[in-house]
C-alpha atoms as a PDB file:
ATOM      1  CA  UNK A   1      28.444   9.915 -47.993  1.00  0.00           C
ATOM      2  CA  UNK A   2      28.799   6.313 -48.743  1.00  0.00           C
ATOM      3  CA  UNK A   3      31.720   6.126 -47.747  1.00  0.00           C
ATOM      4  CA  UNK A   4      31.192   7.282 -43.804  1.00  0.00           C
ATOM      5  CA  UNK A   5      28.044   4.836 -43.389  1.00  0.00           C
ATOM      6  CA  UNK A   6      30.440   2.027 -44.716  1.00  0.00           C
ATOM      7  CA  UNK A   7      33.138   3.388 -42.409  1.00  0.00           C
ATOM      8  CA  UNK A   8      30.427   3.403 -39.353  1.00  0.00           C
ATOM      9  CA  UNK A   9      29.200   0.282 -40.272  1.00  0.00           C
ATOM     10  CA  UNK A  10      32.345  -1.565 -40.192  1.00  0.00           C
ATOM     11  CA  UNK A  11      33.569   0.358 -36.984  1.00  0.00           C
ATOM     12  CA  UNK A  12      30.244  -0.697 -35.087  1.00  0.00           C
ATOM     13  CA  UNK A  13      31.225  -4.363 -36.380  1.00  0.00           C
ATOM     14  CA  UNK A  14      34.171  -4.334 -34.987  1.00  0.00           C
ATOM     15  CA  UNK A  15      32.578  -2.656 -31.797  1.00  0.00           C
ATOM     16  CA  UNK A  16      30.028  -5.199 -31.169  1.00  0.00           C
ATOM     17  CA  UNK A  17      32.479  -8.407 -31.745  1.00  0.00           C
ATOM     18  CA  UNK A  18      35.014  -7.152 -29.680  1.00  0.00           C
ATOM     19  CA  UNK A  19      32.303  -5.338 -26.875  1.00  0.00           C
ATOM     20  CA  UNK A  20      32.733  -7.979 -23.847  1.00  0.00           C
ATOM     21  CA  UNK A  21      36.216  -9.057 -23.808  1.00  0.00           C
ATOM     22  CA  UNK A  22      37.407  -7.156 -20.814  1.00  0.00           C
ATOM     23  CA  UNK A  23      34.197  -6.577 -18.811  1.00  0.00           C
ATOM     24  CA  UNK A  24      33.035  -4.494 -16.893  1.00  0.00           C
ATOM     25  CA  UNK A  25      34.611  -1.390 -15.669  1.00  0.00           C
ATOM     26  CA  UNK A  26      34.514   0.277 -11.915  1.00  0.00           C
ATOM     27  CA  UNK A  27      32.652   3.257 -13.245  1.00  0.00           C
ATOM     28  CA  UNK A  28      30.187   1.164 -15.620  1.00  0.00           C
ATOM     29  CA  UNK A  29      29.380  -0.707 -12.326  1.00  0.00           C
ATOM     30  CA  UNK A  30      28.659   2.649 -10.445  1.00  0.00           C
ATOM     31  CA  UNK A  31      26.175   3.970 -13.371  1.00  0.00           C
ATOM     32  CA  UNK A  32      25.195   0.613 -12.704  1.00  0.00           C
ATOM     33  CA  UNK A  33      24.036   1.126  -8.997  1.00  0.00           C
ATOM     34  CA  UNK A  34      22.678   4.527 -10.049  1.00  0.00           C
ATOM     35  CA  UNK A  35      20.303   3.336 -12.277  1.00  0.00           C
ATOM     36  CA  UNK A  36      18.955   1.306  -9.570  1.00  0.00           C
ATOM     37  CA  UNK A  37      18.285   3.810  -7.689  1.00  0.00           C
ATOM     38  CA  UNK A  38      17.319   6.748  -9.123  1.00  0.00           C
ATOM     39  CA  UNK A  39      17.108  10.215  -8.373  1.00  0.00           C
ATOM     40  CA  UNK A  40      16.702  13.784  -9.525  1.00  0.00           C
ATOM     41  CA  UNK A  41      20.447  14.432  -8.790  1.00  0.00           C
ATOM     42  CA  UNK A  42      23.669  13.059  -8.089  1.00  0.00           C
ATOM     43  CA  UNK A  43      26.683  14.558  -7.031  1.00  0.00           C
ATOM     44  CA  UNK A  44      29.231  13.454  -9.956  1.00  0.00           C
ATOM     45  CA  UNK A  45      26.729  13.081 -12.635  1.00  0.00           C
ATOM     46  CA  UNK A  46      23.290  14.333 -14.460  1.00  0.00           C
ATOM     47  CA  UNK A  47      20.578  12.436 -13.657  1.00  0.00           C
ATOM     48  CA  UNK A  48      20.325  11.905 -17.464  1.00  0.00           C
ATOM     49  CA  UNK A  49      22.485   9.087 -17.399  1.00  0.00           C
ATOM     50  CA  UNK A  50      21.567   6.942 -14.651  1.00  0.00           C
ATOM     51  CA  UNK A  51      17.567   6.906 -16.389  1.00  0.00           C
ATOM     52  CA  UNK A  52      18.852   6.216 -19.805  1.00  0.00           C
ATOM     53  CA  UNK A  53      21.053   3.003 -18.716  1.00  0.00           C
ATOM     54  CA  UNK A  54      17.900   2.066 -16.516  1.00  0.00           C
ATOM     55  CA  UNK A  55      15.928   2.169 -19.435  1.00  0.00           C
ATOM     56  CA  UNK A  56      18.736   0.440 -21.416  1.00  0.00           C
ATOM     57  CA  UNK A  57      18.794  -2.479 -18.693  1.00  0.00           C
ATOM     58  CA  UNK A  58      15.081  -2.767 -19.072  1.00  0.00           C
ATOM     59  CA  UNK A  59      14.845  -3.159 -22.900  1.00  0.00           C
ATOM     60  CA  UNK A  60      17.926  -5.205 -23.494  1.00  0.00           C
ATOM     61  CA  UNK A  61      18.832  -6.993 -20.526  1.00  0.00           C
ATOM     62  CA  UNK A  62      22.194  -6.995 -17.972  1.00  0.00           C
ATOM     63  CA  UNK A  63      24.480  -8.421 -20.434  1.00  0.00           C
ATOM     64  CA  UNK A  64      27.965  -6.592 -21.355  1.00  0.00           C
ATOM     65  CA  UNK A  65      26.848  -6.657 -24.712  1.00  0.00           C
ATOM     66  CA  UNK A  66      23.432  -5.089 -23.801  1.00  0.00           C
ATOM     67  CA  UNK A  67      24.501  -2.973 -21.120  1.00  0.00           C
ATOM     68  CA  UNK A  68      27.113  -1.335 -23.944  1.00  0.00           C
ATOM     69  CA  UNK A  69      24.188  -1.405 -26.738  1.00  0.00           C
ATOM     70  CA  UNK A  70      23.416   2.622 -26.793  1.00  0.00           C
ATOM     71  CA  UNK A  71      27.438   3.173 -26.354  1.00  0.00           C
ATOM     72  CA  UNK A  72      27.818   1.648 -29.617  1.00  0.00           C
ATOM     73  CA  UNK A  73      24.933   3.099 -31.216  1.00  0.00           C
ATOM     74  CA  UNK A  74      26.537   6.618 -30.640  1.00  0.00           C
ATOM     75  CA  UNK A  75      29.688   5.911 -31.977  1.00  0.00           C
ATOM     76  CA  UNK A  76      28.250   4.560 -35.227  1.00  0.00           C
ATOM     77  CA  UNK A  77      25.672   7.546 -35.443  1.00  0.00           C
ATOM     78  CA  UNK A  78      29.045   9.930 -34.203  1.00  0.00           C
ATOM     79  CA  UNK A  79      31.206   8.744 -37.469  1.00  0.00           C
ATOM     80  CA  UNK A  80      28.085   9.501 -39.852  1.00  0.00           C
ATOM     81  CA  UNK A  81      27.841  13.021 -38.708  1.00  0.00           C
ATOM     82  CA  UNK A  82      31.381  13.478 -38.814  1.00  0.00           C
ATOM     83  CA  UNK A  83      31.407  12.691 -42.349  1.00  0.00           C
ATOM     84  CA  UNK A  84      27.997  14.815 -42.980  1.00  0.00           C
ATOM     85  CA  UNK A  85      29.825  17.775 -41.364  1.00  0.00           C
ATOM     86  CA  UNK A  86      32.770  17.691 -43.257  1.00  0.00           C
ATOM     87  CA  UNK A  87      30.772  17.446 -46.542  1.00  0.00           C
ATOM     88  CA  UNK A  88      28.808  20.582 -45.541  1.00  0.00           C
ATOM     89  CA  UNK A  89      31.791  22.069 -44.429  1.00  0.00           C
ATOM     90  CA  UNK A  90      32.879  21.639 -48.691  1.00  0.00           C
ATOM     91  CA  UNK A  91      35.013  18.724 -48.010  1.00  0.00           C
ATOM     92  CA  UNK A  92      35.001  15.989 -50.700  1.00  0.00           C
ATOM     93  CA  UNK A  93      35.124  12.068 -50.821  1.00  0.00           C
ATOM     94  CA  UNK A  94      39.018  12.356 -49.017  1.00  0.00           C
ATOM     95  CA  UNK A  95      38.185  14.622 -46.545  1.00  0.00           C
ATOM     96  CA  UNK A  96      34.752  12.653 -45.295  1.00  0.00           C
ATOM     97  CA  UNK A  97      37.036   9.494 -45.395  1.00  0.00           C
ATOM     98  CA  UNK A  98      39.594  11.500 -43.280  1.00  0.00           C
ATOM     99  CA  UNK A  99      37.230  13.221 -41.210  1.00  0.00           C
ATOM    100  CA  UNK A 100      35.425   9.881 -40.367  1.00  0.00           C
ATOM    101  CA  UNK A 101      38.466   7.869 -40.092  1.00  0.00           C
ATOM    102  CA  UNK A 102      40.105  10.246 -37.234  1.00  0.00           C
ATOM    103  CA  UNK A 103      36.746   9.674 -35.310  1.00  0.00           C
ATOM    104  CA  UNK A 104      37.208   5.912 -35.813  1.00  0.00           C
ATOM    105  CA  UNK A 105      40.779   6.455 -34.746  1.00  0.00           C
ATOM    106  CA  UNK A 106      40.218   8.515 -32.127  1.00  0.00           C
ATOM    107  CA  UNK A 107      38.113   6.182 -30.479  1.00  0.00           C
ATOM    108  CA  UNK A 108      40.359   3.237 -30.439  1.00  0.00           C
ATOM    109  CA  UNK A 109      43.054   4.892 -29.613  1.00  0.00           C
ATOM    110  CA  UNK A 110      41.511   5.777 -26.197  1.00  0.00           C
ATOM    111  CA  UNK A 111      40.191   2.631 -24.392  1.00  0.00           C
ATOM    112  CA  UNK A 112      37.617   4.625 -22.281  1.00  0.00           C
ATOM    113  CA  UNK A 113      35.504   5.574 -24.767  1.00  0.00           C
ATOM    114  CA  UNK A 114      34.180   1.853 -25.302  1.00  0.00           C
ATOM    115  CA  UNK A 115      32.895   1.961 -21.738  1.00  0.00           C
ATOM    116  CA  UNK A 116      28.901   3.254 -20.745  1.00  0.00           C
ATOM    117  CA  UNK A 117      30.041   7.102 -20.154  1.00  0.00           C
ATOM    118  CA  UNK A 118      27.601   9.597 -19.000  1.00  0.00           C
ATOM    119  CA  UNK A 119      26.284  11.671 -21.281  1.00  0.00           C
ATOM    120  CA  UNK A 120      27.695  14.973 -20.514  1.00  0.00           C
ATOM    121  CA  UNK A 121      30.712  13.303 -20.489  1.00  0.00           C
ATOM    122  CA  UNK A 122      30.569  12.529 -24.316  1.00  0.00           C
ATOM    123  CA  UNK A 123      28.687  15.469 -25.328  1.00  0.00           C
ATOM    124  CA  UNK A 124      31.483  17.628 -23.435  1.00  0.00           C
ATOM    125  CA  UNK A 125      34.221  15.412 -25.377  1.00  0.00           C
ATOM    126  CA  UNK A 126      32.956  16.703 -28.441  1.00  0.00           C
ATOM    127  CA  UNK A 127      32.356  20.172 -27.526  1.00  0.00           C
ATOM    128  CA  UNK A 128      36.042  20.552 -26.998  1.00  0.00           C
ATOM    129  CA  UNK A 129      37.156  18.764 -30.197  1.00  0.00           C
ATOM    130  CA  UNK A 130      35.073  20.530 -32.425  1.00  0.00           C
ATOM    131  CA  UNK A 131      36.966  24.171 -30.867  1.00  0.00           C
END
Protein backbone atom coordinates (compact mmCIF):
# COMPACT_ATOMS: atom_id res chain seq x y z
CA UNK A 1 0.00 0.00 0.00
CA UNK A 2 3.17 1.90 -0.14
CA UNK A 3 3.27 2.01 -3.23
CA UNK A 4 -0.27 4.03 -3.97
CA UNK A 5 0.55 6.75 -1.14
CA UNK A 6 3.96 7.22 -3.02
CA UNK A 7 2.03 7.21 -6.30
CA UNK A 8 -0.57 9.93 -4.70
CA UNK A 9 2.03 11.75 -3.28
CA UNK A 10 3.98 12.34 -6.31
CA UNK A 11 0.74 12.90 -8.47
CA UNK A 12 -0.45 15.72 -5.93
CA UNK A 13 3.25 17.14 -6.49
CA UNK A 14 2.94 17.37 -9.73
CA UNK A 15 -0.71 18.76 -9.22
CA UNK A 16 0.17 21.55 -7.03
CA UNK A 17 3.39 22.80 -9.20
CA UNK A 18 1.66 22.74 -12.25
CA UNK A 19 -2.07 24.04 -10.55
CA UNK A 20 -2.07 27.83 -11.95
CA UNK A 21 -0.58 27.77 -15.28
CA UNK A 22 -3.67 28.22 -17.34
CA UNK A 23 -6.09 29.95 -14.93
CA UNK A 24 -9.10 30.09 -14.41
CA UNK A 25 -11.81 28.40 -16.26
CA UNK A 26 -15.51 29.83 -17.35
CA UNK A 27 -17.18 27.30 -15.13
CA UNK A 28 -14.63 27.72 -12.06
CA UNK A 29 -15.62 31.45 -12.36
CA UNK A 30 -19.43 30.58 -12.24
CA UNK A 31 -18.99 28.26 -8.94
CA UNK A 32 -17.21 31.27 -8.26
CA UNK A 33 -20.27 33.72 -8.34
CA UNK A 34 -22.32 30.97 -6.68
CA UNK A 35 -20.50 30.84 -3.73
CA UNK A 36 -21.10 34.41 -3.34
CA UNK A 37 -24.29 34.12 -3.27
CA UNK A 38 -25.68 31.34 -1.87
CA UNK A 39 -28.72 29.50 -1.87
CA UNK A 40 -30.62 26.34 -1.07
CA UNK A 41 -30.78 25.50 -4.85
CA UNK A 42 -29.56 26.17 -8.14
CA UNK A 43 -30.70 25.14 -11.32
CA UNK A 44 -27.43 23.30 -12.82
CA UNK A 45 -25.93 22.33 -9.60
CA UNK A 46 -26.37 21.03 -5.74
CA UNK A 47 -26.10 23.54 -3.45
CA UNK A 48 -23.27 21.37 -2.00
CA UNK A 49 -20.82 22.85 -4.10
CA UNK A 50 -21.27 26.42 -4.13
CA UNK A 51 -20.95 26.21 0.21
CA UNK A 52 -17.93 24.06 0.08
CA UNK A 53 -15.86 26.50 -2.39
CA UNK A 54 -17.30 29.40 -0.11
CA UNK A 55 -15.88 27.80 2.69
CA UNK A 56 -12.73 26.98 0.64
CA UNK A 57 -12.40 30.84 -0.32
CA UNK A 58 -12.73 31.67 3.32
CA UNK A 59 -9.98 29.38 4.76
CA UNK A 60 -7.45 29.66 2.00
CA UNK A 61 -7.92 32.71 0.18
CA UNK A 62 -8.89 33.65 -3.82
CA UNK A 63 -5.75 32.42 -5.22
CA UNK A 64 -5.73 29.70 -8.21
CA UNK A 65 -3.71 27.72 -6.08
CA UNK A 66 -6.16 28.07 -3.12
CA UNK A 67 -9.23 28.18 -4.96
CA UNK A 68 -8.00 24.50 -6.52
CA UNK A 69 -6.73 23.34 -2.86
CA UNK A 70 -9.76 20.69 -2.06
CA UNK A 71 -9.60 19.66 -6.01
CA UNK A 72 -6.27 18.40 -5.35
CA UNK A 73 -6.87 16.99 -2.09
CA UNK A 74 -9.45 14.57 -3.75
CA UNK A 75 -7.39 13.40 -6.32
CA UNK A 76 -4.58 12.46 -3.94
CA UNK A 77 -7.14 10.85 -1.39
CA UNK A 78 -8.96 9.25 -4.96
CA UNK A 79 -5.50 7.33 -5.98
CA UNK A 80 -5.14 5.92 -2.26
CA UNK A 81 -8.48 4.32 -2.35
CA UNK A 82 -7.99 3.10 -5.67
CA UNK A 83 -5.09 1.23 -4.57
CA UNK A 84 -6.93 0.13 -1.12
CA UNK A 85 -9.75 -1.25 -3.33
CA UNK A 86 -7.81 -3.18 -5.52
CA UNK A 87 -5.90 -4.77 -2.58
CA UNK A 88 -9.24 -5.80 -1.01
CA UNK A 89 -10.41 -6.77 -4.17
CA UNK A 90 -7.06 -9.64 -3.85
CA UNK A 91 -4.95 -7.66 -6.12
CA UNK A 92 -1.21 -7.60 -5.29
CA UNK A 93 1.73 -5.00 -5.41
CA UNK A 94 1.16 -4.90 -9.67
CA UNK A 95 -2.28 -4.58 -9.64
CA UNK A 96 -2.41 -1.55 -6.81
CA UNK A 97 0.42 0.02 -8.98
CA UNK A 98 -1.88 -0.53 -12.05
CA UNK A 99 -4.98 0.25 -10.45
CA UNK A 100 -3.51 3.57 -9.05
CA UNK A 101 -1.59 4.43 -12.04
CA UNK A 102 -4.84 4.34 -14.48
CA UNK A 103 -6.41 6.85 -11.91
CA UNK A 104 -3.27 9.00 -12.23
CA UNK A 105 -3.60 8.50 -15.95
CA UNK A 106 -6.93 9.00 -16.23
CA UNK A 107 -6.78 12.23 -14.78
CA UNK A 108 -4.20 13.76 -16.96
CA UNK A 109 -5.37 12.54 -19.76
CA UNK A 110 -8.59 14.63 -19.37
CA UNK A 111 -7.78 18.35 -18.73
CA UNK A 112 -11.16 19.02 -16.94
CA UNK A 113 -10.66 17.17 -14.14
CA UNK A 114 -7.90 19.69 -12.75
CA UNK A 115 -10.60 22.35 -12.67
CA UNK A 116 -13.04 23.08 -9.18
CA UNK A 117 -15.96 20.55 -10.41
CA UNK A 118 -19.04 20.19 -8.44
CA UNK A 119 -19.32 17.51 -6.44
CA UNK A 120 -21.91 15.42 -7.98
CA UNK A 121 -20.07 15.87 -10.87
CA UNK A 122 -17.03 13.83 -9.52
CA UNK A 123 -18.88 11.56 -7.39
CA UNK A 124 -21.09 10.69 -10.61
CA UNK A 125 -17.63 10.25 -12.62
CA UNK A 126 -16.81 7.57 -10.43
CA UNK A 127 -20.05 5.93 -10.11
CA UNK A 128 -19.89 5.15 -13.77
CA UNK A 129 -16.25 3.95 -13.83
CA UNK A 130 -16.50 1.70 -11.12
CA UNK A 131 -19.76 -0.21 -13.37
Amino acid sequence: MRLAWVLAGVALLIQVLTNGRYGYFRDELYLVACSDHLAAGYVDLAPLSAWVLHFNRILFGDSLHAFRFLSTLAFGVEVVLTGYIARELGARRWGVFLASTSVVAHYYSCPHHRQWQPLEKRIGDKTIFAR
